[in-house]
N, C-alpha and C. Protein backbone atom coordinates (compact mmCIF):
# COMPACT_ATOMS: atom_id res chain seq x y z
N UNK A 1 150.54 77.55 116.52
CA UNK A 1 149.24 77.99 117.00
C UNK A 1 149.15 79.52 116.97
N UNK A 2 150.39 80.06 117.24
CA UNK A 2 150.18 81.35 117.34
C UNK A 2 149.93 82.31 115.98
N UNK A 3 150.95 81.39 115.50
CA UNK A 3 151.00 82.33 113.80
C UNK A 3 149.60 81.80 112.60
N UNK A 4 148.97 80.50 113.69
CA UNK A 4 147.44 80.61 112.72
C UNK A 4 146.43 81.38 113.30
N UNK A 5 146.81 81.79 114.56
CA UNK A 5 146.08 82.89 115.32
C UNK A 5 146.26 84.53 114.88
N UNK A 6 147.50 84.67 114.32
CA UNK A 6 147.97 85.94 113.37
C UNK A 6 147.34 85.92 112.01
N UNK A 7 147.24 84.72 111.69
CA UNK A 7 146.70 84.80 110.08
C UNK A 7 145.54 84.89 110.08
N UNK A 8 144.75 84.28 111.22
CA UNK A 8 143.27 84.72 111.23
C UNK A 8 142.98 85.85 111.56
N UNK A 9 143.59 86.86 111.80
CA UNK A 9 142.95 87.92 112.75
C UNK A 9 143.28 88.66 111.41
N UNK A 10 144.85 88.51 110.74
CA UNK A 10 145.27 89.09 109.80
C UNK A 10 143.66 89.52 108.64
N UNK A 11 143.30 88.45 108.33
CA UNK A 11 142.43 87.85 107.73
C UNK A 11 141.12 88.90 107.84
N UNK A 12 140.85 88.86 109.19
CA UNK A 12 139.79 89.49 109.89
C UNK A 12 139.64 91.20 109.39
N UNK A 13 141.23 91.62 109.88
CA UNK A 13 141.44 92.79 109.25
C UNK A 13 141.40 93.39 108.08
N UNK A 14 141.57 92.40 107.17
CA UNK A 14 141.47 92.78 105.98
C UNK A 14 140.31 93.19 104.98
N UNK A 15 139.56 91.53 105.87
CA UNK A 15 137.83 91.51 105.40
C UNK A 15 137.32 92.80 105.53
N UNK A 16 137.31 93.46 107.23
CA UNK A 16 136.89 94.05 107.34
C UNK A 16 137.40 95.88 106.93
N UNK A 17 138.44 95.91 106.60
CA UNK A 17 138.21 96.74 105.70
C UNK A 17 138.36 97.13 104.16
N UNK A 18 138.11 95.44 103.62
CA UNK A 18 137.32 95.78 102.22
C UNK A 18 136.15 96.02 102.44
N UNK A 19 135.40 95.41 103.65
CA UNK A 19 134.14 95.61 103.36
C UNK A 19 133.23 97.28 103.92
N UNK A 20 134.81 97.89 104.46
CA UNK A 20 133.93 99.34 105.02
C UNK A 20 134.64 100.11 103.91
N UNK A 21 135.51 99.42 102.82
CA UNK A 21 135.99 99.96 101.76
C UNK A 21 134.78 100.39 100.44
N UNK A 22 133.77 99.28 100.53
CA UNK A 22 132.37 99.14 99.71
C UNK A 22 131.68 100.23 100.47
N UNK A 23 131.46 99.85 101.53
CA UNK A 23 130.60 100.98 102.15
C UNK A 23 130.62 102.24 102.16
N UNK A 24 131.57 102.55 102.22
CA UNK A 24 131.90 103.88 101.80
C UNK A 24 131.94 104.28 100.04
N UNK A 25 132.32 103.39 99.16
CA UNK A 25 131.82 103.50 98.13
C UNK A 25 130.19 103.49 97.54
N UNK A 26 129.63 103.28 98.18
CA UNK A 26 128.13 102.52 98.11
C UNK A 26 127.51 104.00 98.44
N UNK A 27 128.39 104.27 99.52
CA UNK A 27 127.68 105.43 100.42
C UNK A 27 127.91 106.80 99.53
N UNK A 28 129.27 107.00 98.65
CA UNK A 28 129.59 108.09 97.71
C UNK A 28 128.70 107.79 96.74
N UNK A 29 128.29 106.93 96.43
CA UNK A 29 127.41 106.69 94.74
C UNK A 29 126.32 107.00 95.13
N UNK A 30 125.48 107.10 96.60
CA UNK A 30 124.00 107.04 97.07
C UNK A 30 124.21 108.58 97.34
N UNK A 31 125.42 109.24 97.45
CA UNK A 31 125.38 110.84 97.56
C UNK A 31 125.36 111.44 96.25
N UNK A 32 126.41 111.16 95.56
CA UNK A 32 126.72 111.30 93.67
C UNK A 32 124.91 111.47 93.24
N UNK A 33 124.41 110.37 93.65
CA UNK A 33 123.20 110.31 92.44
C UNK A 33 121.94 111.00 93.43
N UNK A 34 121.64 111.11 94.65
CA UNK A 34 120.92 111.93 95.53
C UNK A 34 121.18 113.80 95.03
N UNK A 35 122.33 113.93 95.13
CA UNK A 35 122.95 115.77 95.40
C UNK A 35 123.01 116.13 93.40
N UNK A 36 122.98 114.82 92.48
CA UNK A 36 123.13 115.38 91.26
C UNK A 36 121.97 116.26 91.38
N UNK A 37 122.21 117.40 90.28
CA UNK A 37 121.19 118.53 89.90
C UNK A 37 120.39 118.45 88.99
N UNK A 38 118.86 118.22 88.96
CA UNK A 38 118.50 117.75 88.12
C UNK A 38 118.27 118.85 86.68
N UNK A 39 118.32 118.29 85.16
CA UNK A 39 118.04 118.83 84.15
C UNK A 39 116.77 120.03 84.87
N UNK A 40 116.42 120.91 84.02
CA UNK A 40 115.04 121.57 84.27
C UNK A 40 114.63 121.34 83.38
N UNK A 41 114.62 120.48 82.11
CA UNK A 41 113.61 120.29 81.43
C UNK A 41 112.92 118.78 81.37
N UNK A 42 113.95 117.89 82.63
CA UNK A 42 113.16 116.93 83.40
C UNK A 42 112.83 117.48 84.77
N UNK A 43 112.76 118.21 85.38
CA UNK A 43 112.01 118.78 86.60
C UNK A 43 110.32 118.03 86.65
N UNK A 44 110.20 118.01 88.21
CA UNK A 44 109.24 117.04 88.20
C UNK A 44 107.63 117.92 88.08
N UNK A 45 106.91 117.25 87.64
CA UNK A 45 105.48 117.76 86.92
C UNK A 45 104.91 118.27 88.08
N UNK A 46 104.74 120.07 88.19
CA UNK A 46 104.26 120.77 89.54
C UNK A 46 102.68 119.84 89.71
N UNK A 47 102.01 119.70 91.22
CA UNK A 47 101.27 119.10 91.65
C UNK A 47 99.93 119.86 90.60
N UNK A 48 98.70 119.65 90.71
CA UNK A 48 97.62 119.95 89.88
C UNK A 48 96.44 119.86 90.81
N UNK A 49 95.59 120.54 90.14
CA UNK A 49 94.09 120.85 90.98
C UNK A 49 93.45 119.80 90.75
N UNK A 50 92.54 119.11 91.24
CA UNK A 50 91.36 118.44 90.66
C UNK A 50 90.40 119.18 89.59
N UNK A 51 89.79 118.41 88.80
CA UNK A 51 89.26 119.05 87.98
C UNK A 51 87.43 119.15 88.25
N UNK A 52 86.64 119.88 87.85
CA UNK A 52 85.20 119.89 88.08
C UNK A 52 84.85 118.73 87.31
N UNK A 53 83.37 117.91 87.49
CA UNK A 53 83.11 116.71 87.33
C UNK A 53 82.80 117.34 85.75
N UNK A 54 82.22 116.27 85.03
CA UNK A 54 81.80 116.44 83.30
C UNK A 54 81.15 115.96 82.91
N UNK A 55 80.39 115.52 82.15
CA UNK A 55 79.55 114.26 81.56
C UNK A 55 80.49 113.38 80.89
N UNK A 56 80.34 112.11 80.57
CA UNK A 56 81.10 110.95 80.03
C UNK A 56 80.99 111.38 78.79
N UNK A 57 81.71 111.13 77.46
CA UNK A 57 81.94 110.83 75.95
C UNK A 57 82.10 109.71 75.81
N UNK A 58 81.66 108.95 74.96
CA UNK A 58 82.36 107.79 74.00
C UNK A 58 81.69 107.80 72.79
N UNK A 59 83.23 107.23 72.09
CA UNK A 59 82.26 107.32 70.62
C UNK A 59 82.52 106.30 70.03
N UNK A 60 82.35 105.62 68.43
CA UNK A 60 82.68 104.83 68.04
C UNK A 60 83.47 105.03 67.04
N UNK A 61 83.30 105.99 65.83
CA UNK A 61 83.91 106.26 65.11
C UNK A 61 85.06 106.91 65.05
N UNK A 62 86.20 106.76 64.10
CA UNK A 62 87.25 107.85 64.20
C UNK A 62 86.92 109.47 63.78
N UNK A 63 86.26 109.40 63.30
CA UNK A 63 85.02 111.14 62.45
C UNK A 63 84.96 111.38 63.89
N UNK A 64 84.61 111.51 64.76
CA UNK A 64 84.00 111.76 66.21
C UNK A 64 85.05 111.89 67.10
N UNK A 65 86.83 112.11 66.81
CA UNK A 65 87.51 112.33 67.65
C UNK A 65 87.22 113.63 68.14
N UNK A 66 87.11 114.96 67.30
CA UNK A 66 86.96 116.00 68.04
C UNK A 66 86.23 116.43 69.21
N UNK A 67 84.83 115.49 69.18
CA UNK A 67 84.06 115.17 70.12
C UNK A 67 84.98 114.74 71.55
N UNK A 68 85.91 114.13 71.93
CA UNK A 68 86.73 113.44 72.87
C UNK A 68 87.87 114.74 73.17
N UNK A 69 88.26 115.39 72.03
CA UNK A 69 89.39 116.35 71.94
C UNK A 69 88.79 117.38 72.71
N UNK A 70 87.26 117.68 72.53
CA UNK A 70 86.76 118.71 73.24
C UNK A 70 86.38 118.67 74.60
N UNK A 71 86.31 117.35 75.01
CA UNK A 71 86.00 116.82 75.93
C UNK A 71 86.99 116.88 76.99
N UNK A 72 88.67 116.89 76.60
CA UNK A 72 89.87 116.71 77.25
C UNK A 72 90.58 117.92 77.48
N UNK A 73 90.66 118.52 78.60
CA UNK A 73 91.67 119.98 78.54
C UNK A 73 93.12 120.08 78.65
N UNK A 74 93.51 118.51 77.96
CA UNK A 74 95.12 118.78 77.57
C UNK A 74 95.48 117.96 76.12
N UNK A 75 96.33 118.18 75.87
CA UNK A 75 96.38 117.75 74.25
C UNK A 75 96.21 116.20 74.56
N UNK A 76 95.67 115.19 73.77
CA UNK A 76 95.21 113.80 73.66
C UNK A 76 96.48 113.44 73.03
N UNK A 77 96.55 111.80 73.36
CA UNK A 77 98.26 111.29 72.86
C UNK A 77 96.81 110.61 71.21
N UNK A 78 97.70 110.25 70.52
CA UNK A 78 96.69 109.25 69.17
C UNK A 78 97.58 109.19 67.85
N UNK A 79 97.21 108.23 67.02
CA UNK A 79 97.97 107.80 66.02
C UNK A 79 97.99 108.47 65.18
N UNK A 80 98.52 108.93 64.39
CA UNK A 80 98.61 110.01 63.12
C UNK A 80 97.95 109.67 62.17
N UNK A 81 97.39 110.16 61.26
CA UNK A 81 96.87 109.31 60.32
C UNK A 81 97.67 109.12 59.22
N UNK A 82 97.30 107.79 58.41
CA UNK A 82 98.38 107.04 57.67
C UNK A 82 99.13 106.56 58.58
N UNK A 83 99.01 105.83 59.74
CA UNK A 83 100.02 105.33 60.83
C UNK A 83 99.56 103.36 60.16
N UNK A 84 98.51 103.54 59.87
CA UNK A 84 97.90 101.97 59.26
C UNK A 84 96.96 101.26 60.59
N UNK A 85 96.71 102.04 61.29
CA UNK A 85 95.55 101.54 62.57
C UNK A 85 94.52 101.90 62.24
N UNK A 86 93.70 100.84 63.04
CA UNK A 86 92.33 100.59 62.75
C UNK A 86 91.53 101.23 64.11
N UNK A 87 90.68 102.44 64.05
CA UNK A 87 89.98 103.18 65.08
C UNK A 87 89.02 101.97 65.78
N UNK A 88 88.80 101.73 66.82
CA UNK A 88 87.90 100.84 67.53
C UNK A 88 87.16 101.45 68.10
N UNK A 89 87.47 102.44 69.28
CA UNK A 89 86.20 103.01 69.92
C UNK A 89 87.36 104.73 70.97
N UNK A 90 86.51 104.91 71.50
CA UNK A 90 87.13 106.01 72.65
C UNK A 90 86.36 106.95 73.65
N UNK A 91 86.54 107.17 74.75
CA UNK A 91 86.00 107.09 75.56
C UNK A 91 86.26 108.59 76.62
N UNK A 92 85.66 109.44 77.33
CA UNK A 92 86.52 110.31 78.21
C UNK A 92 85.27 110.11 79.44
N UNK A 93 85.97 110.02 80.55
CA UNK A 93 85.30 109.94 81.57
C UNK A 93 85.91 110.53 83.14
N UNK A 94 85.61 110.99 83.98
CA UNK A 94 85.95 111.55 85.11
C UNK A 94 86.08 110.05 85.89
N UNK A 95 87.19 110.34 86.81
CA UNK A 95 87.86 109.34 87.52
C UNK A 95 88.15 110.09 89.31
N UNK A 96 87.27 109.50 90.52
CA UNK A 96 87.66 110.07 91.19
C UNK A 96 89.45 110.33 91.72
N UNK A 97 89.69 111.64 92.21
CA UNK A 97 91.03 112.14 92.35
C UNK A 97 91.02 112.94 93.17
N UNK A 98 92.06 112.63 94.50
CA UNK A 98 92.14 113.82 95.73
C UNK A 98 90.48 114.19 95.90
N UNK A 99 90.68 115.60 95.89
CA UNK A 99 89.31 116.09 96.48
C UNK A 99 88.04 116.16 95.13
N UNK A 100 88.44 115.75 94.53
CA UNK A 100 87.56 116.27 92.61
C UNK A 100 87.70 115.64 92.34
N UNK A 101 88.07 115.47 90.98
CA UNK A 101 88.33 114.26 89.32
C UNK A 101 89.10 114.91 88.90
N UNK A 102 90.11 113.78 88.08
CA UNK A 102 90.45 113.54 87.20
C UNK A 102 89.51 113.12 85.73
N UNK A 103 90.56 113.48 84.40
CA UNK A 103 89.85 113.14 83.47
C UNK A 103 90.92 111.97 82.72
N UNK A 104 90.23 110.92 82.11
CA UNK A 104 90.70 110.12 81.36
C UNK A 104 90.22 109.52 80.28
N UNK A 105 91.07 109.48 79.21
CA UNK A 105 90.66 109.88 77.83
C UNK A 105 90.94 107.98 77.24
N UNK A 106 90.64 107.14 76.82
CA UNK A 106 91.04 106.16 76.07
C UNK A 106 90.65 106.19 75.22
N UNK A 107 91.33 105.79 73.89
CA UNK A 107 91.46 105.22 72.88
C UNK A 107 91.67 103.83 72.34
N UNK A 108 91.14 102.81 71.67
CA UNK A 108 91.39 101.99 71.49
C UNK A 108 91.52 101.53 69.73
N UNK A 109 92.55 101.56 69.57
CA UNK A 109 93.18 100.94 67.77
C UNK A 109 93.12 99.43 67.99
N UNK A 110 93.24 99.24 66.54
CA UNK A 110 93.46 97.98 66.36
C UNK A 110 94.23 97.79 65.17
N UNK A 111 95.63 96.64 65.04
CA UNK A 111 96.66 96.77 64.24
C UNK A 111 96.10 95.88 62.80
N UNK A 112 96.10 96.05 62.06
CA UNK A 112 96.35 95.72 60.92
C UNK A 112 95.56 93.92 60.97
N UNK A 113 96.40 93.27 61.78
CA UNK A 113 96.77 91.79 62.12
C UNK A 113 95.63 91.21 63.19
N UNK A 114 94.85 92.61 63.58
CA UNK A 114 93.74 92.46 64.81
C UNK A 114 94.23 92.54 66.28
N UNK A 115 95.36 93.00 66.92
CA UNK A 115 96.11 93.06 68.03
C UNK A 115 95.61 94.85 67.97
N UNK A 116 94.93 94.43 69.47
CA UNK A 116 94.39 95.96 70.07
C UNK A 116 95.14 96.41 71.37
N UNK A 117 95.58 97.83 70.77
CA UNK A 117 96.35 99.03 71.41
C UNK A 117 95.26 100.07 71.83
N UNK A 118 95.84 100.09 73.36
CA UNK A 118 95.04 100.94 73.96
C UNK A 118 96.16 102.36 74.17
N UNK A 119 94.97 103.72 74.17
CA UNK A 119 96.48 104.84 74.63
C UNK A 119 95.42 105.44 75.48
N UNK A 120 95.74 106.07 76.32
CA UNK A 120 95.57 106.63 77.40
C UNK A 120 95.83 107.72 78.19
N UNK A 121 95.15 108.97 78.15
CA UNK A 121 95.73 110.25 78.05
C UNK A 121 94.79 110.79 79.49
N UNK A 122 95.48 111.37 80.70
CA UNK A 122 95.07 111.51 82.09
C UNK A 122 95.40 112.66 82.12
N UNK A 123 94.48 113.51 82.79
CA UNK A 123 94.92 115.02 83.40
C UNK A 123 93.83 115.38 84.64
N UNK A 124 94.50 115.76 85.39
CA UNK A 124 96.33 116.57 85.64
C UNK A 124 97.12 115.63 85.30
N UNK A 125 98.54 116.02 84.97
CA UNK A 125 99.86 114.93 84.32
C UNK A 125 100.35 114.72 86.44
N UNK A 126 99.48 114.72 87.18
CA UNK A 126 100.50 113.93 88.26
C UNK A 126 99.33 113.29 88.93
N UNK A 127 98.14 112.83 88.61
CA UNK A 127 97.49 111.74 88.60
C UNK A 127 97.67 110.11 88.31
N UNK A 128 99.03 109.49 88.93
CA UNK A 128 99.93 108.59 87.84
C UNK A 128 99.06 107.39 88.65
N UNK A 129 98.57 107.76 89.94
CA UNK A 129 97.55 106.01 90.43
C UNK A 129 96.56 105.93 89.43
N UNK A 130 96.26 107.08 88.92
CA UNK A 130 94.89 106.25 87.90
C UNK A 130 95.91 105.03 86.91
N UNK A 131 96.63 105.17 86.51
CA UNK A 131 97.25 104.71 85.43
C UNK A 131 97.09 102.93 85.62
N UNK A 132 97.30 102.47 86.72
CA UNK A 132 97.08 101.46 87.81
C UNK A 132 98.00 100.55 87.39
N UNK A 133 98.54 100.04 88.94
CA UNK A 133 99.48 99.33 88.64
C UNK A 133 99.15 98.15 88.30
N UNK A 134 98.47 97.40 89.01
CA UNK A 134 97.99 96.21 88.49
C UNK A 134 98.83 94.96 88.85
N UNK A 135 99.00 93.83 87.97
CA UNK A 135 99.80 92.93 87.97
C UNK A 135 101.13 93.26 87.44
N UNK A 136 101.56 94.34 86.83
CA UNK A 136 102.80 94.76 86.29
C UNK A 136 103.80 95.14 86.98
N UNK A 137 105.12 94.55 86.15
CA UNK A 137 106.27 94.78 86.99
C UNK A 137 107.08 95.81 86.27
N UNK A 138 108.00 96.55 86.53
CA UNK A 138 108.77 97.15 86.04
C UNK A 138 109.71 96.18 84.91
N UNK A 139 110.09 96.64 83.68
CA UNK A 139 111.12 96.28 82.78
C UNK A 139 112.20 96.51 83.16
N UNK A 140 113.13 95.63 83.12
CA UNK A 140 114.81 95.81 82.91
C UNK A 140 115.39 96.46 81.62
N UNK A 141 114.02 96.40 80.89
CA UNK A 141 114.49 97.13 79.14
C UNK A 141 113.52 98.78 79.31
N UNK A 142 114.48 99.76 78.94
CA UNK A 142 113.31 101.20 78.86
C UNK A 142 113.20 101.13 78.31
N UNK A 143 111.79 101.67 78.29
CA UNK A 143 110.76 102.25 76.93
C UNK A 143 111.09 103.10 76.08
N UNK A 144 110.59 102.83 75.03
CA UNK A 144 110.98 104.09 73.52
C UNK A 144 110.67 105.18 73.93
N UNK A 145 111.05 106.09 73.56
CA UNK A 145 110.34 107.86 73.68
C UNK A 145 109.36 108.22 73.31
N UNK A 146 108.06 108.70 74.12
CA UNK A 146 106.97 109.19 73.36
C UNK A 146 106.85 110.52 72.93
N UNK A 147 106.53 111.13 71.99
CA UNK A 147 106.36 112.17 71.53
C UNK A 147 108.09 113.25 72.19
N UNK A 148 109.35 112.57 72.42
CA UNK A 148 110.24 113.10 72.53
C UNK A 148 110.63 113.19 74.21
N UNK A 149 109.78 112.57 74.94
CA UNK A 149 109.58 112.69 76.25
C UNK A 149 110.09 110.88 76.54
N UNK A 150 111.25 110.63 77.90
CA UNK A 150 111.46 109.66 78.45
C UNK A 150 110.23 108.50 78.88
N UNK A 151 109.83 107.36 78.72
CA UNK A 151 109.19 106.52 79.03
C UNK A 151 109.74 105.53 80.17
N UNK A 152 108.80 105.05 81.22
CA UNK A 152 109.07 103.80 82.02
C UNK A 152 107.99 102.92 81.57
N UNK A 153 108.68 101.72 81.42
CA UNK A 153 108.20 100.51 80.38
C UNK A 153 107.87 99.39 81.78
N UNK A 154 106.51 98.87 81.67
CA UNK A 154 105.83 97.84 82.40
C UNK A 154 105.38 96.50 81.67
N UNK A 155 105.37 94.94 82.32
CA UNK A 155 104.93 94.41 81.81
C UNK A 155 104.46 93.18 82.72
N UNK A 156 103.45 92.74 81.87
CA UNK A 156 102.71 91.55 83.00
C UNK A 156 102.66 90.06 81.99
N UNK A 157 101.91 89.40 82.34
CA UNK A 157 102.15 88.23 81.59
C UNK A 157 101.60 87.93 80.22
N UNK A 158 100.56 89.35 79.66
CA UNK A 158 100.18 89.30 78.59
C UNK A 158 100.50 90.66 77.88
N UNK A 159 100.75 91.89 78.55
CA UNK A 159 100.78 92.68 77.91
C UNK A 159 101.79 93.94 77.97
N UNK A 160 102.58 94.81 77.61
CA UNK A 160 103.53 95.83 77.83
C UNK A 160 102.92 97.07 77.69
N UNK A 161 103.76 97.82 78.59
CA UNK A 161 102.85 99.58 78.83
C UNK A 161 103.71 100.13 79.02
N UNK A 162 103.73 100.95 78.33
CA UNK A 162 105.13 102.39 78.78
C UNK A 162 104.06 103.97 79.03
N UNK A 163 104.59 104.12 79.79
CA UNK A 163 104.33 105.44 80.26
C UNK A 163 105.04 106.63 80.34
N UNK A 164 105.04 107.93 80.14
CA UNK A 164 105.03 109.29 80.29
C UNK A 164 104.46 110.56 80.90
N UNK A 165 105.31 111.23 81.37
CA UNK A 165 103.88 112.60 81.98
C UNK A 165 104.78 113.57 80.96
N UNK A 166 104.00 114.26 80.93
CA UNK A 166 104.36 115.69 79.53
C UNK A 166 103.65 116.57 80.57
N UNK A 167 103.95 118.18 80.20
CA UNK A 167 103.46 119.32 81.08
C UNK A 167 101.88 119.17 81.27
N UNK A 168 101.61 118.90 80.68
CA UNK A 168 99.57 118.72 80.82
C UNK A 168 98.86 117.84 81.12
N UNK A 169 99.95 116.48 80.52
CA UNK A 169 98.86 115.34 81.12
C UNK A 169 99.87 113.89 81.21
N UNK A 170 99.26 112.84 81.35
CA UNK A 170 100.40 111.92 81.56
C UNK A 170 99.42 110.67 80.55
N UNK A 171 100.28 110.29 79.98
CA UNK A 171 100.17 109.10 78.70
C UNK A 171 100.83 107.68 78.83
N UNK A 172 99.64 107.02 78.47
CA UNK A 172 100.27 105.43 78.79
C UNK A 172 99.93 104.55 77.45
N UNK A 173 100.70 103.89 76.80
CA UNK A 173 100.63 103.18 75.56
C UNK A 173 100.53 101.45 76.29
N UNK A 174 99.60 100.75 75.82
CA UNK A 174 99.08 98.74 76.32
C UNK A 174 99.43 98.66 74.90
N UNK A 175 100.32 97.39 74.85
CA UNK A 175 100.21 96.90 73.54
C UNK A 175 100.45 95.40 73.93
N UNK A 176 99.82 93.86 73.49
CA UNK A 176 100.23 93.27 73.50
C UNK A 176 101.72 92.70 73.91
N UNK A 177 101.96 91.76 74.28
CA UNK A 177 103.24 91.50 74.66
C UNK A 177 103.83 91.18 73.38
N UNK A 178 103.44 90.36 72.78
CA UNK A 178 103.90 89.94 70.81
C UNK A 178 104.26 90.87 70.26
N UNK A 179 103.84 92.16 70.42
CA UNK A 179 104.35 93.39 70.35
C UNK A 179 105.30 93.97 70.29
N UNK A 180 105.87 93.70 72.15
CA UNK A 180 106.90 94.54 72.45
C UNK A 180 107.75 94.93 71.79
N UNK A 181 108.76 93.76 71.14
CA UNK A 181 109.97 94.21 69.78
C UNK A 181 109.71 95.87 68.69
N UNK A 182 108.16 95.73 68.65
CA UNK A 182 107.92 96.88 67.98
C UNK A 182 107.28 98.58 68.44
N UNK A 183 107.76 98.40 69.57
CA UNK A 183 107.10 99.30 70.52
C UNK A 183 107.84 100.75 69.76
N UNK A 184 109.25 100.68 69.33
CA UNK A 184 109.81 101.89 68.89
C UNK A 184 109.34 102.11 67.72
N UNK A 185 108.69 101.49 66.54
CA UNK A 185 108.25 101.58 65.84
C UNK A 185 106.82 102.53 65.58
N UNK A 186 106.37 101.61 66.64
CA UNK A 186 104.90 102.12 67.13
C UNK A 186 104.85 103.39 67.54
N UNK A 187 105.59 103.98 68.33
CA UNK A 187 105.82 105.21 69.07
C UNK A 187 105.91 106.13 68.72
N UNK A 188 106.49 105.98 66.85
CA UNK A 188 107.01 106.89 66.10
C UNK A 188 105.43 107.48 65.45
N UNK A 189 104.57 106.53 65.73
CA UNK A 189 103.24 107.21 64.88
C UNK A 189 102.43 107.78 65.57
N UNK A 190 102.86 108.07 67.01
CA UNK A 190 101.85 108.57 67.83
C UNK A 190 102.27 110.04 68.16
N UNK A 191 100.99 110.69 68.82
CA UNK A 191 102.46 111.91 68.77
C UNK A 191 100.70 112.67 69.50
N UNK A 192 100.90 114.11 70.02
CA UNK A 192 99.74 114.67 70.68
C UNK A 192 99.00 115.51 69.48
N UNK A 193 97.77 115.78 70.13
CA UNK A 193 96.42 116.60 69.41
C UNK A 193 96.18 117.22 70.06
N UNK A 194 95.98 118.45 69.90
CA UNK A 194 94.52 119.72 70.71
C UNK A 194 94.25 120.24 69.56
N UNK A 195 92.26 120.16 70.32
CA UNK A 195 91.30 121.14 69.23
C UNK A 195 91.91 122.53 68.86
N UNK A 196 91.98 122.69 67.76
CA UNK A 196 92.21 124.30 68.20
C UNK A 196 90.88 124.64 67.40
């Protein structure tokens, strides 16, 4: 009786300090990745003004982007040409934000096959609720790189979105879910515009 009374306690002791053995590991990895220093050329996007209200744009044609470009006071994300997309429509409109607006720019392509890609170009780049969360969950897979900049990749039951903020504005790519496999592909044809 006594020596199963030793082995249990033995037991007890041990548990308990593997398990303040984790904890304290748990607790060094939650300091490690808190106190790391971050890059400065990922430093986080300084806060932004609201912007004065505007009149709406939309257009239909691709001839009529400059119209939208002029419309937007940070470079627009959009497909290069010779990328093989089909222009559908695009749009810039003020979005209430904090004390003012925001501006938000859409674009809508269409692939080859008839599968429509939306891109989405917001400023100020730390306006990220317009972007909306929606029914989407975060990916276990990251997103391709846009224009050389890190992406977080979303998806819901029909469609995938990766997102970015760049110094001026923050960019979100919808593409079908049938898609997804080709998202790095896709990514490679997009890239930013300003009027000059």
């Amino acid at each position: 009786m006594h020596t199963a009374r030793k082995a249990i306690l033995r037991f007890l002791g041990r548990s308990l300090s593997a398990l303040l053995t984790l904890l304290l590991l748990a607790f060094l990895v939650l300091i490690f990745i808190v106190g790391q220093p971050q890059d400065p050329e990922q430093a986080p996007v300084p806060a932004a003004s609201p912007l004065p209200a505007a009149s709406p744009v939309r257009i239909q044609a691709e001839k009529d982007l400059p119209a939208l470009l002029n419309a937007f006071p940070a470079p627009v994300m959009s497909f290069m040409s010779g990328s093989g997309m089909n222009f559908v429509s695009g749009s810039v409109e003020d979005a209430a934000w904090r004390s003012g607006f925001a501006r938000v720019l859409t674009l809508t392509w269409r692939t080859a096959d008839g599968q429509s890609l939306i891109l989405r170009s917001i400023c100020p780049a730390d306006a990220l609720e317009l972007i909306g969360k929606g029914d989407y969950a975060f990916s276990a897979v990251s997103g391709p790189a846009l224009f050389g900049q890190p992406t977080v990749r979303m998806e819901n039951r029909d469609t995938v979105r990766i997102h970015t903020a760049a110094s001026e504005g923050l960019y979100a790519l919808t593409a079908p879910l049938s898609m997804a496999s080709s998202l790095s592909s896709l990514t490679r044809s997009i890239q930013l515009f300003r009027l000059e």
